[in-house]
Protein backbone atom coordinates (compact mmCIF):
# COMPACT_ATOMS: atom_id res chain seq x y z
CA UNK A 1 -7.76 -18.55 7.70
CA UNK A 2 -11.51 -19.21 7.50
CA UNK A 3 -14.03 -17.03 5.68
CA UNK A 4 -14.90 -15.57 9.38
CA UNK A 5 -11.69 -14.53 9.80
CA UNK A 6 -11.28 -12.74 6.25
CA UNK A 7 -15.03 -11.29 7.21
CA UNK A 8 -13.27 -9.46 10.22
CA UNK A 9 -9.89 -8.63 8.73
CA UNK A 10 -12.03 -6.44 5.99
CA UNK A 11 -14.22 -5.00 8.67
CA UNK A 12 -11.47 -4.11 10.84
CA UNK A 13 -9.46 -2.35 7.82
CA UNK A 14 -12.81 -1.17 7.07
CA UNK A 15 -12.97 0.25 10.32
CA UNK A 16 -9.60 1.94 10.64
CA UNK A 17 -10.07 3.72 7.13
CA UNK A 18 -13.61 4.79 8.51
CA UNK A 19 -12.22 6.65 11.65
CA UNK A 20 -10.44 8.86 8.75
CA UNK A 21 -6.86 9.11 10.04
CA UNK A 22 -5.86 7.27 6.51
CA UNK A 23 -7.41 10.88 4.82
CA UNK A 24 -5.02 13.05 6.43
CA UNK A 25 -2.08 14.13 4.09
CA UNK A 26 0.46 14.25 7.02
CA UNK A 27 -0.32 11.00 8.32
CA UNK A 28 0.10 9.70 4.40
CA UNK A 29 3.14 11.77 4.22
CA UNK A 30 4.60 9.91 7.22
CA UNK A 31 3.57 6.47 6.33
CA UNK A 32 5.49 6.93 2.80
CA UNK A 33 8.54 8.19 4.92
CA UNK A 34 8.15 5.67 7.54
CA UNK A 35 8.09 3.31 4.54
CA UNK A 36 11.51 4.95 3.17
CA UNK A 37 13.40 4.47 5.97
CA UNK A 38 12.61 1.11 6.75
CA UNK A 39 13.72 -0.01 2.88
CA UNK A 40 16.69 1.63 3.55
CA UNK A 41 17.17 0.41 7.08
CA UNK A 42 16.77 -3.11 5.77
CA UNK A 43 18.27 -2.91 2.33
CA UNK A 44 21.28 -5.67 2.91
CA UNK A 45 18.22 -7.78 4.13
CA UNK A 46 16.16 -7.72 1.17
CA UNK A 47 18.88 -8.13 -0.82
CA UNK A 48 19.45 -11.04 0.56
CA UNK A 49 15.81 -12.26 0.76
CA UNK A 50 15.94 -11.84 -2.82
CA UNK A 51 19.21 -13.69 -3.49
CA UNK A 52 17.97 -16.87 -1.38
CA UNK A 53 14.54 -16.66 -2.78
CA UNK A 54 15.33 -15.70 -6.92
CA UNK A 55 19.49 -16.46 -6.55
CA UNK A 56 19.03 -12.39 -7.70
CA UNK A 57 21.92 -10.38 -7.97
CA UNK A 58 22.60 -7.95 -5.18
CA UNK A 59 23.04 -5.10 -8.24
CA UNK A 60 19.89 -6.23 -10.24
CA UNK A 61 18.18 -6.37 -6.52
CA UNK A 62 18.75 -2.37 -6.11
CA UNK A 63 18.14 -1.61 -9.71
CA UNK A 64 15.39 -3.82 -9.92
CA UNK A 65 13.78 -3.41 -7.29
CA UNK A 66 14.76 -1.20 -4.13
CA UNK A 67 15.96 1.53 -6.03
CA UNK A 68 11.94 1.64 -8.11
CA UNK A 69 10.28 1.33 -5.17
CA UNK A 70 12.80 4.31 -3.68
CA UNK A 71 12.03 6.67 -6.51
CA UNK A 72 8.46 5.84 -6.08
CA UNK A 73 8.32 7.11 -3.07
CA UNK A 74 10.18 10.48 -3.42
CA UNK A 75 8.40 11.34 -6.50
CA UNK A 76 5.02 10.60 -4.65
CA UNK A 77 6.32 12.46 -1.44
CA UNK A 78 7.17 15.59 -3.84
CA UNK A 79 3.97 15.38 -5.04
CA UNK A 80 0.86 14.11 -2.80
CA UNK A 81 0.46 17.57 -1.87
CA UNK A 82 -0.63 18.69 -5.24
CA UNK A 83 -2.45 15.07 -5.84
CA UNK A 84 -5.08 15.54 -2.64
CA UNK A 85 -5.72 19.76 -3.54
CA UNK A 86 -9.08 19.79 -5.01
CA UNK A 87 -8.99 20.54 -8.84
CA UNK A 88 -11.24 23.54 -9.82
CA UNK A 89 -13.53 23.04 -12.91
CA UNK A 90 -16.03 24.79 -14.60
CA UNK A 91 -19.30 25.13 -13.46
CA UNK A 92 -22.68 25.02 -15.47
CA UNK A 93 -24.33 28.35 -15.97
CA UNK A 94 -27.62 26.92 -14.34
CA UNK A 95 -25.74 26.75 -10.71
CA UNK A 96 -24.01 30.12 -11.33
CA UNK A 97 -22.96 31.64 -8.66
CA UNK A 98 -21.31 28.80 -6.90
CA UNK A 99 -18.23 27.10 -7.68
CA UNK A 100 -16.74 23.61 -8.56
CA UNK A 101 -14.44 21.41 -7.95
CA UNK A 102 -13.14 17.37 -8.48
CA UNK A 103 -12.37 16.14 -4.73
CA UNK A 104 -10.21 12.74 -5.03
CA UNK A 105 -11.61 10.48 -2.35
CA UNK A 106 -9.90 7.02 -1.40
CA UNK A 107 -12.11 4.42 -1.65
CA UNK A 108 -11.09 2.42 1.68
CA UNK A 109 -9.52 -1.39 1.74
CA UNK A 110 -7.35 -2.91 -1.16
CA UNK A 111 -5.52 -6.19 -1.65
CA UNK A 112 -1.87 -6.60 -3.28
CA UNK A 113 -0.73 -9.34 -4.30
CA UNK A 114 3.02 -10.23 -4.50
CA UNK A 115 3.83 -11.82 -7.57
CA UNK A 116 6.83 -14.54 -7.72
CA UNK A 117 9.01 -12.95 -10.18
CA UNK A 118 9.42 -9.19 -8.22
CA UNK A 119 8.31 -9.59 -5.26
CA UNK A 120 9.41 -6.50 -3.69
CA UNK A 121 8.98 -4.33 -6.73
CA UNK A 122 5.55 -5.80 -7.79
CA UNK A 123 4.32 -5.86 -4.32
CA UNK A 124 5.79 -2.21 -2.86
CA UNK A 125 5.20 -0.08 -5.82
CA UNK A 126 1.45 -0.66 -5.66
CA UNK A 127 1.68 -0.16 -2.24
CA UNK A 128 3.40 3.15 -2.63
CA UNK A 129 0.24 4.43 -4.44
CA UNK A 130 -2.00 2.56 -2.17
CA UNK A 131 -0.48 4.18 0.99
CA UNK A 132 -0.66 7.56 -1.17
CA UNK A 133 -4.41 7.01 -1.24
CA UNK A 134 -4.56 6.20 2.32
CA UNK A 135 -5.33 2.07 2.02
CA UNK A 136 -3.20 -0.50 4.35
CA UNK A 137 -2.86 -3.81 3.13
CA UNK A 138 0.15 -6.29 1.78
CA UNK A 139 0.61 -10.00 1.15
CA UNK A 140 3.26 -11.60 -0.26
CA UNK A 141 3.71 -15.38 -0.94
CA UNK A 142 7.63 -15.81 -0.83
CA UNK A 143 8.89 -16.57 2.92
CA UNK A 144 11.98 -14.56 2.75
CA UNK A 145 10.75 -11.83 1.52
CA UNK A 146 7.45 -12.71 4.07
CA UNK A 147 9.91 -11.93 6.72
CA UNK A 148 11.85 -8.66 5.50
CA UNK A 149 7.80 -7.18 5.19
CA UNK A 150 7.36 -7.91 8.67
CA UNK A 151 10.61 -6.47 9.55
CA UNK A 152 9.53 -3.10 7.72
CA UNK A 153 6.66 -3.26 9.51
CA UNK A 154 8.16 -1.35 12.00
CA UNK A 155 10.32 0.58 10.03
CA UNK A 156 13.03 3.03 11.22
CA UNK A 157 13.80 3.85 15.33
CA UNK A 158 10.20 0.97 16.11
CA UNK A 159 7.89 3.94 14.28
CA UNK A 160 4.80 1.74 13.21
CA UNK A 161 3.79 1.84 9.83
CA UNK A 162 -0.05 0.75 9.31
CA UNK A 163 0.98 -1.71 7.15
CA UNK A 164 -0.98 -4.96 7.76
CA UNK A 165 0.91 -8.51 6.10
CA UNK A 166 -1.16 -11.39 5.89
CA UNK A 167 -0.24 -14.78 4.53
CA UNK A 168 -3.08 -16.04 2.37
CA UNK A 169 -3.25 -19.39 0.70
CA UNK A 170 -4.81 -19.15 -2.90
CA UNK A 171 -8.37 -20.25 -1.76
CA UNK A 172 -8.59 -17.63 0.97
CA UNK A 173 -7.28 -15.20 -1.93
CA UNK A 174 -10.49 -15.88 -3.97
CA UNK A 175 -12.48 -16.02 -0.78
CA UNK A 176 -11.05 -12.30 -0.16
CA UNK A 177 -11.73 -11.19 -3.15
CA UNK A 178 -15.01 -12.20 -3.57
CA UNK A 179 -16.23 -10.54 -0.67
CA UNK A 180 -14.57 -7.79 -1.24
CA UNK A 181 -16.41 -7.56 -4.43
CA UNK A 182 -20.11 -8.51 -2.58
CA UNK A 183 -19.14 -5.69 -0.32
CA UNK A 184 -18.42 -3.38 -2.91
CA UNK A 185 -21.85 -4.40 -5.24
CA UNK A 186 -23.85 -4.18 -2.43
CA UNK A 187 -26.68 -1.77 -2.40
């Protein structure tokens, strides 16, 4: 993947975030279930992708992994509702009479990176919070596991999750990174 490419994949997440479907709560909500189901639809898989890939247990798999990420997402389903509410705080006597209030905004595009040791824990409970806060991206490094992601990419009964997987060697990594940083220190 040249820097071009990387240029595009950021503007085209970039884009996607901008049109402001990520910033509705029920398309979040759905996203984390889609996500649910699909872990659950491909368990035996991943257990398995994590065997070949770590020679893993299947029980240390689901205790180690599946089951976090599962939890994860129940406790932030439970909750996102209460998470996106703005939170009422006082206001200065100078602006009485109006009101105030903390809005959490998501900031747009992020990057997670899989790490060798859990890749399904390390990779999916970030993206738990990341798909909480309405952002879209993945990578992971380890080919088994590279193909269970792209299976859950479709998750449960072909719903689409707006997950996007990309396979990025370590250079293209930096390369990423950096402009994502450029972007972001842009005036």
């Amino acid at each position: 993947m040249d820097k071009s490419k990387i240029a595009e994949l950021i503007q085209n997440h970039r884009m996607f975030f901008a049109s402001g479907r990520t910033r509705e709560l029920s398309f979040r909500l759905e996203q984390l279930r889609l996500l649910r189901r699909a872990i659950l639809l491909h368990e035996t898989a991943i257990f398995d992708a994590l065997k070949q890939d770590l020679n893993k247990p299947y029980f240390e798999a689901y205790g180690g992994d599946t089951a976090i990420v599962i939890n994860e997402i129940d406790y932030t389903l439970r909750h996102l509702g209460k998470w996106v509410k703005p939170k009422k705080t006082p206001t200065p006597l100078a602006y009485f009479p109006s009101s105030s209030s903390i809005v959490s905004e998501p900031y747009g595009v992020a990057l997670i990176i899989g790490p060798w040791n859990f890749p399904f824990q390390l990779t999916f409970g970030p993206l738990v919070g990341a798909m909480a806060a309405s952002i879209e991206e993945v990578e992971d490094r380890l080919e088994p596991i590279n193909a269970i992601l792209r299976r859950l990419e479709f998750g449960a009964s072909g719903d689409r999750l707006r997950i996007r997987l990309r396979r990025l060697a370590p250079a293209h990594v930096q390369t990423f990174m950096k402009d994502l940083r450029d972007e972001r220190n842009a005036p």
